[in-house]
C-alpha atoms as a PDB file:
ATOM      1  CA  UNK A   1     164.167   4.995 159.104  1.00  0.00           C
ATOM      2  CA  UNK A   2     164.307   8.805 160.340  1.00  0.00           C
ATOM      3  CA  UNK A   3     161.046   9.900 159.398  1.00  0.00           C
ATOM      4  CA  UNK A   4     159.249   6.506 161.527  1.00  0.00           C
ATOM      5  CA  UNK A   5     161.978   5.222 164.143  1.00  0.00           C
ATOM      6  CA  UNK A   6     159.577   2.051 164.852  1.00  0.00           C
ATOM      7  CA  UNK A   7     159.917   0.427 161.518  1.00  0.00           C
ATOM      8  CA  UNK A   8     162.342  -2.006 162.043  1.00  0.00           C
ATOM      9  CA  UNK A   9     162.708  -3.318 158.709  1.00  0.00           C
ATOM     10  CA  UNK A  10     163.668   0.204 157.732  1.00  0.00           C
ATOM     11  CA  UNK A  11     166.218   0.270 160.582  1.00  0.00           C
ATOM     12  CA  UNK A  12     167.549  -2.658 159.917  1.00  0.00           C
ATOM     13  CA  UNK A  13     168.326  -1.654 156.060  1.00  0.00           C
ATOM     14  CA  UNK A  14     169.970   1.422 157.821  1.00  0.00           C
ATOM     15  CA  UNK A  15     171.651  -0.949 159.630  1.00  0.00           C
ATOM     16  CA  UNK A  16     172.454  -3.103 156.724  1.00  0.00           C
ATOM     17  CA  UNK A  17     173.571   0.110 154.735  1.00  0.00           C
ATOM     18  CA  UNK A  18     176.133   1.772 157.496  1.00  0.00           C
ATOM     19  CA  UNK A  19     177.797  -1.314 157.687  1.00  0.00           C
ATOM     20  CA  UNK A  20     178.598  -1.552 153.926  1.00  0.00           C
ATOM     21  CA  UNK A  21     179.249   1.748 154.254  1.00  0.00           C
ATOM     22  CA  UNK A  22     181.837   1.373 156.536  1.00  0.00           C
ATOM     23  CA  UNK A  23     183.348  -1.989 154.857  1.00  0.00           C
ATOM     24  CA  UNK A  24     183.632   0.246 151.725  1.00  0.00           C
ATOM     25  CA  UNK A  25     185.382   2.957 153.489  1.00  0.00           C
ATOM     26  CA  UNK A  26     187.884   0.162 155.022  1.00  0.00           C
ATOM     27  CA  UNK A  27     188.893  -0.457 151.431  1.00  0.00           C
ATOM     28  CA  UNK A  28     188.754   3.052 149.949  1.00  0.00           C
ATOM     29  CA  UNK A  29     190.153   6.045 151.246  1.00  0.00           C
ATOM     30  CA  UNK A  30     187.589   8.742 152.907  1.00  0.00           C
ATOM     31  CA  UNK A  31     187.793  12.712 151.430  1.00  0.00           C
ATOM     32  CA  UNK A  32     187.992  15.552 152.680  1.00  0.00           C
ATOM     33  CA  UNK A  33     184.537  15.875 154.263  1.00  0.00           C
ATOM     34  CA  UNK A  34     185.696  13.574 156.700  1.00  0.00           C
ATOM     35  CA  UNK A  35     188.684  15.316 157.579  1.00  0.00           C
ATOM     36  CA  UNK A  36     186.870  18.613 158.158  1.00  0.00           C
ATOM     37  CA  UNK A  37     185.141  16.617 160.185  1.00  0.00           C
ATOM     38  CA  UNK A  38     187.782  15.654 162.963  1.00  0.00           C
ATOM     39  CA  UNK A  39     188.586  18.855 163.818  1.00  0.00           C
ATOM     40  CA  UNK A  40     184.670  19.812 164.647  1.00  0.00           C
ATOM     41  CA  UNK A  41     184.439  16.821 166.819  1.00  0.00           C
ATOM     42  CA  UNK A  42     187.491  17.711 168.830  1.00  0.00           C
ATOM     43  CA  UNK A  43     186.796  21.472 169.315  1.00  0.00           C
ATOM     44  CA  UNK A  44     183.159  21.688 169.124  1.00  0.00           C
ATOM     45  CA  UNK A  45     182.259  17.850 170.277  1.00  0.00           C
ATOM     46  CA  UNK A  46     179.431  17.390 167.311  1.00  0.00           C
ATOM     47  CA  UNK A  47     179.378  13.610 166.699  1.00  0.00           C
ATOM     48  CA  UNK A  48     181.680  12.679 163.692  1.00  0.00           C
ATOM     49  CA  UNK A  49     178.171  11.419 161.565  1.00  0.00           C
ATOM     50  CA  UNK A  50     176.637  14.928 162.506  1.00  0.00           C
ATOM     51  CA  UNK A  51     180.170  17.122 161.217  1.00  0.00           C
ATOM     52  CA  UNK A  52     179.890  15.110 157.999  1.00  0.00           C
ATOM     53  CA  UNK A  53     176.302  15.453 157.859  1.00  0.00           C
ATOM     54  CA  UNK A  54     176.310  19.482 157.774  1.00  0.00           C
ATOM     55  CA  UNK A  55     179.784  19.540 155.546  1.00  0.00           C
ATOM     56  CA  UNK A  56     178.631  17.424 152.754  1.00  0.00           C
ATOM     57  CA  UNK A  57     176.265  19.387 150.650  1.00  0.00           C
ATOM     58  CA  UNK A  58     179.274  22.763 151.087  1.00  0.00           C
ATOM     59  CA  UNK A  59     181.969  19.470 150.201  1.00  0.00           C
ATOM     60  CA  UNK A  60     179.728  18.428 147.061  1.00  0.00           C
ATOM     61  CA  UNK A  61     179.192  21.563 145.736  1.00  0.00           C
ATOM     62  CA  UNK A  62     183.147  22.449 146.037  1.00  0.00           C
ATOM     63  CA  UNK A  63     184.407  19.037 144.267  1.00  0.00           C
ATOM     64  CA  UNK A  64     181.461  18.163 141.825  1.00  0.00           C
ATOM     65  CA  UNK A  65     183.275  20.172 139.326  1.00  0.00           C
ATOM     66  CA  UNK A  66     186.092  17.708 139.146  1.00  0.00           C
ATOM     67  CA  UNK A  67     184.193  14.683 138.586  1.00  0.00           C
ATOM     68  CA  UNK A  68     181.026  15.539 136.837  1.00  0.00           C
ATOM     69  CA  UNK A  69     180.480  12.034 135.718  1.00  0.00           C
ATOM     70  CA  UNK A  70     180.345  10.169 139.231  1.00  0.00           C
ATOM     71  CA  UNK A  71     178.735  13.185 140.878  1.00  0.00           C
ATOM     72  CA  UNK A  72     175.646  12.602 137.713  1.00  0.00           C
ATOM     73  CA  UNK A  73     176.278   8.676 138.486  1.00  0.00           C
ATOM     74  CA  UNK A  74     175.189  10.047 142.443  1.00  0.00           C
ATOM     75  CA  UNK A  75     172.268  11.781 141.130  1.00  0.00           C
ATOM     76  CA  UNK A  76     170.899   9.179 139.249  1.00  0.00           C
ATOM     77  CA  UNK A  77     171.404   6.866 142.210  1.00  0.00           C
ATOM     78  CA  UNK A  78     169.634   8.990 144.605  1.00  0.00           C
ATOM     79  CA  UNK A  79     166.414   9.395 141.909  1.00  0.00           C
ATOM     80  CA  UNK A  80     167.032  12.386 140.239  1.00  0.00           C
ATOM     81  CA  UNK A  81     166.525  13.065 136.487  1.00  0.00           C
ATOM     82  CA  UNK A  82     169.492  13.892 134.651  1.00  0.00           C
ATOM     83  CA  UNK A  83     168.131  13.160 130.735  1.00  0.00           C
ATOM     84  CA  UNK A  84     168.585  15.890 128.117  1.00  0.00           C
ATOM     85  CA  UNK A  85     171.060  17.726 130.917  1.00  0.00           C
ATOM     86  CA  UNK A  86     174.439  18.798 130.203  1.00  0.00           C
ATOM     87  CA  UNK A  87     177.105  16.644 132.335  1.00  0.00           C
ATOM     88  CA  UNK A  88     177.917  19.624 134.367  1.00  0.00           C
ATOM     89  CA  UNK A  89     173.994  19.960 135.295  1.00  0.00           C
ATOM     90  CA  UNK A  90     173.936  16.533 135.722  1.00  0.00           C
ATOM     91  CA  UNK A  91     176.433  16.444 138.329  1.00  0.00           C
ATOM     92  CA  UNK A  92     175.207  19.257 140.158  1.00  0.00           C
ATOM     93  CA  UNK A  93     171.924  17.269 140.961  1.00  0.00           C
ATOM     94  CA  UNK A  94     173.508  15.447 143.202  1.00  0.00           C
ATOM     95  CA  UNK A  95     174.173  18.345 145.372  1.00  0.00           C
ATOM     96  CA  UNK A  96     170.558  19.125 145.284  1.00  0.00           C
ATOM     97  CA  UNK A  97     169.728  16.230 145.875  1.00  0.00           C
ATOM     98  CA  UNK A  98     171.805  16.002 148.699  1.00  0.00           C
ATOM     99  CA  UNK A  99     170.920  19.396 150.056  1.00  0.00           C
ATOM    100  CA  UNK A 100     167.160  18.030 149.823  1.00  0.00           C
ATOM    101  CA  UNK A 101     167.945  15.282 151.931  1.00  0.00           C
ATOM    102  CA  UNK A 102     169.916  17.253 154.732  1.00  0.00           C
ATOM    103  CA  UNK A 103     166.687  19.734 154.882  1.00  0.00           C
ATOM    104  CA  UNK A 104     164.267  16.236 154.645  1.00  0.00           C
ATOM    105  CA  UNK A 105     165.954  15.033 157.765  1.00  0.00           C
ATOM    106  CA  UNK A 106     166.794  18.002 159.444  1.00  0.00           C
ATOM    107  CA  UNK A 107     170.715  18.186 159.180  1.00  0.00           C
ATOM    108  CA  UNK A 108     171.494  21.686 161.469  1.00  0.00           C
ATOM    109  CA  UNK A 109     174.130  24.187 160.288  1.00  0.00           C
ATOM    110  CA  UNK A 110     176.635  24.611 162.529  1.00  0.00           C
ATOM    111  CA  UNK A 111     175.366  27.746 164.574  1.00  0.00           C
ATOM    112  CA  UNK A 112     171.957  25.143 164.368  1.00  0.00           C
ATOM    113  CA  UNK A 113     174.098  22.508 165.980  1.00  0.00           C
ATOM    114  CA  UNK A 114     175.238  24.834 168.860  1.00  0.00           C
ATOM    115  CA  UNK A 115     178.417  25.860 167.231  1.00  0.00           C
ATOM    116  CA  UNK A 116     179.210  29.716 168.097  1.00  0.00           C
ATOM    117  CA  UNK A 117     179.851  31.282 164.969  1.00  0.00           C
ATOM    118  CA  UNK A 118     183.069  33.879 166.520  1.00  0.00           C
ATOM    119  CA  UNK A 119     184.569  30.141 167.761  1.00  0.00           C
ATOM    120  CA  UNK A 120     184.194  28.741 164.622  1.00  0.00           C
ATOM    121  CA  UNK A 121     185.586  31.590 162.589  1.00  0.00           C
ATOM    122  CA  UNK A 122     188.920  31.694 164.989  1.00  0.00           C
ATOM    123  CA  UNK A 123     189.583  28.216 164.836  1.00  0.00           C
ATOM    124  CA  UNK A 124     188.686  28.112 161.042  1.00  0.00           C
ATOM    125  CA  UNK A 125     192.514  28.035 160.665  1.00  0.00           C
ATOM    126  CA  UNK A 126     193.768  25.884 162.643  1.00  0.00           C
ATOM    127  CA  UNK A 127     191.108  23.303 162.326  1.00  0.00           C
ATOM    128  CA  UNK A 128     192.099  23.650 157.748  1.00  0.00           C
ATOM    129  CA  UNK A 129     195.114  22.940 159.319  1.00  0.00           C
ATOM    130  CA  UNK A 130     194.349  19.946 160.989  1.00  0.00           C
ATOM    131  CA  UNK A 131     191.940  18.654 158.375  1.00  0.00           C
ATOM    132  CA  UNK A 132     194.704  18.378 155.917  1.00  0.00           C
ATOM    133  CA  UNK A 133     197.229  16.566 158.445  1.00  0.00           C
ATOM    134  CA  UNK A 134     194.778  14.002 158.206  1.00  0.00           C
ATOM    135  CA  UNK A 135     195.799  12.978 154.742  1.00  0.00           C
ATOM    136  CA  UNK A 136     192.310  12.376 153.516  1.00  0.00           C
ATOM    137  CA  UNK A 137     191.608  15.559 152.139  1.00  0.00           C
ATOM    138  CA  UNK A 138     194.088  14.348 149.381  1.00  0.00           C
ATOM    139  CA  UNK A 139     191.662  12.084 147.795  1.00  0.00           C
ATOM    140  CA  UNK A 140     189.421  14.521 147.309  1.00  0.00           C
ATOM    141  CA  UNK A 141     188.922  14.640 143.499  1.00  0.00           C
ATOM    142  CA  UNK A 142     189.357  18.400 143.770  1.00  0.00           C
ATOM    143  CA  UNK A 143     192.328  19.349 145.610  1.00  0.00           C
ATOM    144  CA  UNK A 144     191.439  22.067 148.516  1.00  0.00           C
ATOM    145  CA  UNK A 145     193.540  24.439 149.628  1.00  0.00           C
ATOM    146  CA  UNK A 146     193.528  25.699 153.181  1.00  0.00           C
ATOM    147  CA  UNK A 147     191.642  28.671 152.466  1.00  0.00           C
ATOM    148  CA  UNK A 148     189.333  26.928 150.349  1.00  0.00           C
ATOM    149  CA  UNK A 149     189.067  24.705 153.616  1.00  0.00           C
ATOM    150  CA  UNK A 150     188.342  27.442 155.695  1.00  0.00           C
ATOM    151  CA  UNK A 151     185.534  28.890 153.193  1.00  0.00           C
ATOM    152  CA  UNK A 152     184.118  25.818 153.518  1.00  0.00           C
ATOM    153  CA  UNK A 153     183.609  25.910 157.376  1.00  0.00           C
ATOM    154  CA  UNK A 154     182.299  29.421 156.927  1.00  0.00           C
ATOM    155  CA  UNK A 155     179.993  27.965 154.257  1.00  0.00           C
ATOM    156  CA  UNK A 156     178.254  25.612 156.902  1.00  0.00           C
ATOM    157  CA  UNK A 157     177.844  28.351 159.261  1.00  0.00           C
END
């Protein structure tokens, strides 16, 4: 669907997918990618799909530690061989794998996205801050501190 916008069948399955997306997320609770991503919509006005977008591969490879056996079950999903690799390597293919796909389709960095870097690093506080009032950073199978928050935004510089 990114790579040739006039194939409508391939839109549509985009289409398709978002919305299940979305009815899952109705019925399970969202991490704490999404709320890091609040805070860079409000203060930076990136589109909440595009905050997510640049946070997940820094999210992943913070959290995959804590649940090595869905984070394998994500890299099997998205194609990759895991055979003959510990669980632990296992899991961290799906980071790569998601890294590949944010480079595949282009996903910015922040300063990439227009974010000034000096901004970013003075509101990396307040916006951990806000990010955990949220509530959803709690189902994050590895708990994150606020500082670990705030690495994280300097991560996706």
């Amino acid at each position: 669907a990114w790579c040739y916008g006039n194939n409508v069948e391939a839109r549509s399955n985009m289409m398709l997918a978002a919305t299940l997306a979305g009815m899952a997320m109705s019925n399970a609770s969202v991490a704490l990618v999404h709320g890091m991503s609040g805070p860079l919509g409000a203060y930076f006005h990136l589109p909440h799909g595009l905050a997510n977008a640049i946070l997940l591969p820094h999210v992943m490879e913070y959290t995959y530690i804590s649940n090595p056996k869905k984070f394998a079950d994500i890299a099997v999903a998205m194609g990759e061989k895991i055979e003959g690799l510990s669980l632990l390597d296992a899991a961290r293919k799906a980071v790569e794998a998601v890294k590949r796909l944010c480079r595949d389709v282009r996903v910015p960095t922040l300063r990439e996205a227009g974010c000034d870097e000096s901004k970013v690093l003075e509101l990396a506080p307040k916006m951990a801050e806000e990010a955990t009032v949220t509530g959803s950073y709690r189902f994050n199978p590895r708990r994150a501190t606020k500082e670990d928050i705030i690495e994280l935004y300097k991560r996706a510089l």
